[in-house]
Protein backbone atom coordinates (compact mmCIF):
# COMPACT_ATOMS: atom_id res chain seq x y z
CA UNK A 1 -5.24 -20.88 15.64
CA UNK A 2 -5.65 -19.43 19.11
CA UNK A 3 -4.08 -15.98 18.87
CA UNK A 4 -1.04 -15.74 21.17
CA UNK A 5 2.08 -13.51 21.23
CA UNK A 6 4.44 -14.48 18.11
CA UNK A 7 7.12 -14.56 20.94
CA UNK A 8 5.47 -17.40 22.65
CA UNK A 9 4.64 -19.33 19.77
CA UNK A 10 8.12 -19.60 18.56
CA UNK A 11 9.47 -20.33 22.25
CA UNK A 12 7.17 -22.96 23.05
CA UNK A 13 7.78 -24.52 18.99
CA UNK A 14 11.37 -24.54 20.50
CA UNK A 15 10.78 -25.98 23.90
CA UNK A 16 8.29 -28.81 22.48
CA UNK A 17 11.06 -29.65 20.10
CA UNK A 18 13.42 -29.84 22.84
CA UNK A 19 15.83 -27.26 21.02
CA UNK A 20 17.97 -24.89 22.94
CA UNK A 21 18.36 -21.55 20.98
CA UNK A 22 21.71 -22.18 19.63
CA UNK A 23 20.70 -24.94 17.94
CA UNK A 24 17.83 -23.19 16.60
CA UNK A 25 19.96 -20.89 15.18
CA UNK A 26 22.10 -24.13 13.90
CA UNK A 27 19.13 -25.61 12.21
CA UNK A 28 17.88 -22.36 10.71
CA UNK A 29 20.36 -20.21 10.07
CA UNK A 30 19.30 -17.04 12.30
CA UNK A 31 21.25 -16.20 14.97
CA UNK A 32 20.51 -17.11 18.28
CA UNK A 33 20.92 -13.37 19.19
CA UNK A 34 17.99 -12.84 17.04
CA UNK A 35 16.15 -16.08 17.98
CA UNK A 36 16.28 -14.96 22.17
CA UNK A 37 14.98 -11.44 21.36
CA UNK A 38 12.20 -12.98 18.89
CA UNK A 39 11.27 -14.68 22.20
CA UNK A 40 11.88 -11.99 24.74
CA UNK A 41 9.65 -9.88 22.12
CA UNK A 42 12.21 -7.09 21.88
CA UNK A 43 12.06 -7.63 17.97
CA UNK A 44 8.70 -6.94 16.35
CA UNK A 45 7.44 -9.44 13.19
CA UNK A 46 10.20 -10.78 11.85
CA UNK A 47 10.16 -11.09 7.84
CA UNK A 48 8.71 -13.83 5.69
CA UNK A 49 12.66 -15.06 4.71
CA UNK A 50 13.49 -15.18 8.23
CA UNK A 51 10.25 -17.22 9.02
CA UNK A 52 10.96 -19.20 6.04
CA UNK A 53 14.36 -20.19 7.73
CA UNK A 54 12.72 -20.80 11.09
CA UNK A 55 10.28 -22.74 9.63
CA UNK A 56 13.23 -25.30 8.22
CA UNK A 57 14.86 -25.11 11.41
CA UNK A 58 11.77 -26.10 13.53
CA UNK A 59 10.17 -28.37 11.27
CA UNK A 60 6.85 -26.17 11.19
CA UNK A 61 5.26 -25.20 8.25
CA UNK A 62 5.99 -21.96 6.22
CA UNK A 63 2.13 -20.88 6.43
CA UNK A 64 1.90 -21.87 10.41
CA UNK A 65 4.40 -19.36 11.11
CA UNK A 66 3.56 -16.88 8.91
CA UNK A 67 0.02 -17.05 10.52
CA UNK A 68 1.50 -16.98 13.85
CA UNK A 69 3.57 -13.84 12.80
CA UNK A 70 -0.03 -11.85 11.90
CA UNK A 71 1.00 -11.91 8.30
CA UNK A 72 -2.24 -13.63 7.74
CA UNK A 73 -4.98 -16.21 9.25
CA UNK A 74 -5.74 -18.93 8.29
CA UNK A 75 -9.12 -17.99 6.81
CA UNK A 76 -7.42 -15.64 4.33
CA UNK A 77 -4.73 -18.70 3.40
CA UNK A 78 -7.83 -20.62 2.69
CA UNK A 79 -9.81 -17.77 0.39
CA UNK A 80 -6.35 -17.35 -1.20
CA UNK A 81 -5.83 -20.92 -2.06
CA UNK A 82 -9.40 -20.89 -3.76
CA UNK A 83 -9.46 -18.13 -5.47
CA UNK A 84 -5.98 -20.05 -7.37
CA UNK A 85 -7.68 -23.23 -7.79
CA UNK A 86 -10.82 -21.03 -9.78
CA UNK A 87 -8.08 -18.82 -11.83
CA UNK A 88 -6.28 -22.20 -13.02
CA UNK A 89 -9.93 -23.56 -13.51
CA UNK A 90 -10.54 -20.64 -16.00
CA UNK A 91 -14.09 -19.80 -13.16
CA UNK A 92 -14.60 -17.68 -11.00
CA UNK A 93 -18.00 -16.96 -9.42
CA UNK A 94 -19.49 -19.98 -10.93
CA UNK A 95 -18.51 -18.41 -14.65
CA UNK A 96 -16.42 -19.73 -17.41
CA UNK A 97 -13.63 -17.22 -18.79
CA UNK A 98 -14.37 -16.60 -22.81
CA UNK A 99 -11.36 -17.80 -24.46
CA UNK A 100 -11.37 -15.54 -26.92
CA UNK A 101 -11.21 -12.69 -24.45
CA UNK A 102 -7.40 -11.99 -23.17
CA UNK A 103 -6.95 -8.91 -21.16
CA UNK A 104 -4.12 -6.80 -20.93
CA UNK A 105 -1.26 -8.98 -18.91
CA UNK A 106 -0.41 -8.48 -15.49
CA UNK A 107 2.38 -8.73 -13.87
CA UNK A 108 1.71 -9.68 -10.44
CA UNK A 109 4.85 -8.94 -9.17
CA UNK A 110 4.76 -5.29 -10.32
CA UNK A 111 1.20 -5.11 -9.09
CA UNK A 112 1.72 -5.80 -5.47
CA UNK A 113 4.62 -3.96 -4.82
CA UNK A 114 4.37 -2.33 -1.08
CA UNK A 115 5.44 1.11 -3.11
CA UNK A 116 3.56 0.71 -5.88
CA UNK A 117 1.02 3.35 -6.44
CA UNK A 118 -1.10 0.58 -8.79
CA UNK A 119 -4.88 0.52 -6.77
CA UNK A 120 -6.40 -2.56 -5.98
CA UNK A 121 -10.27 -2.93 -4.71
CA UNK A 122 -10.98 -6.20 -3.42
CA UNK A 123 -14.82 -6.29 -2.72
CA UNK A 124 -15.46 -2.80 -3.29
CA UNK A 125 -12.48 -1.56 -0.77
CA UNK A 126 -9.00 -0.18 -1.83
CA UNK A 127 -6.76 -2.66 0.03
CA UNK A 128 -3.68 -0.97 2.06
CA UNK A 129 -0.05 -1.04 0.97
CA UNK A 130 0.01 -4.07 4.30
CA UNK A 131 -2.70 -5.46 2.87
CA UNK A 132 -1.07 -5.70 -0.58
CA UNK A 133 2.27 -7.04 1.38
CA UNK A 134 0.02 -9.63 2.41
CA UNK A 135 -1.45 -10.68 -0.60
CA UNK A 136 2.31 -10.84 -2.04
CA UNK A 137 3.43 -13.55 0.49
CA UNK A 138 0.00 -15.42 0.34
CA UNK A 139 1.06 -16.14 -3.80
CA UNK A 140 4.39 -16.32 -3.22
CA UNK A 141 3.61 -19.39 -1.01
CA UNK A 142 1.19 -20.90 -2.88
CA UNK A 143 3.08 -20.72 -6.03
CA UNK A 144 6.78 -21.66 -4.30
CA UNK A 145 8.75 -24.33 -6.43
């Protein structure tokens, strides 16, 4: 995706649907308060349950607007979504999981809690508690109902 303003996105996803912003806020359930200062950009990133609902409204996928929003690109969607297809394989790096071998379980809700003070590395670098946000939405997308 060509980086632009999420302000613009959503405005022209609006205008190319021929939508005015009340019935934006009709189809999504956000108010069209809300919707115009999205637009205006007097409202910084709004969150993933709001872009969820804008996402119904417009039509658009969950993931496009959560891109759009600089939750994440589409690169990292893409690692993400691989990374779940090896852990459901039982490989990772090429290598087959012994069976017989169970770790401790993790909960991965408890584990990427923005307060949490639980560590992660990923490739050798503590990831951020934004970072860790990230990675929350990325799963909960990829393992919605």
């Amino acid at each position: 995706m060509i980086y632009m303003e999420f302000s613009s996105y959503l405005k022209e996803k609006r205008i190319d649907k021929n939508f005015s912003i009340r019935k934006l806020a009709e189809l999504s359930d956000v108010s069209a308060m809300y919707i115009s200062e999205l637009e205006r950009g007097k409202r910084e990133k709004p969150s993933p349950e709001v872009l969820k609902k804008l996402s119904e409204g417009l039509g658009e996928t969950y993931e496009s607007l959560m891109e759009a929003a600089g939750y994440f690109s589409l690169g990292d969607f893409t690692e993400l979504i691989s990374m779940v297809d090896k852990l459901k394989t039982g490989t990772l790096d090429g290598e087959h999981f012994n069976d017989n071998y169970h770790d401790p379980v993790i909960d991965l809700d408890d584990l990427f809690v923005s307060d949490s003070d639980q560590q992660i590395f990923f490739q050798g670098r503590l990831l951020t508690k934004e970072e860790k946000s990230k990675i929350r939405s990325l799963i909960e997308i990829v393992l919605k109902d």
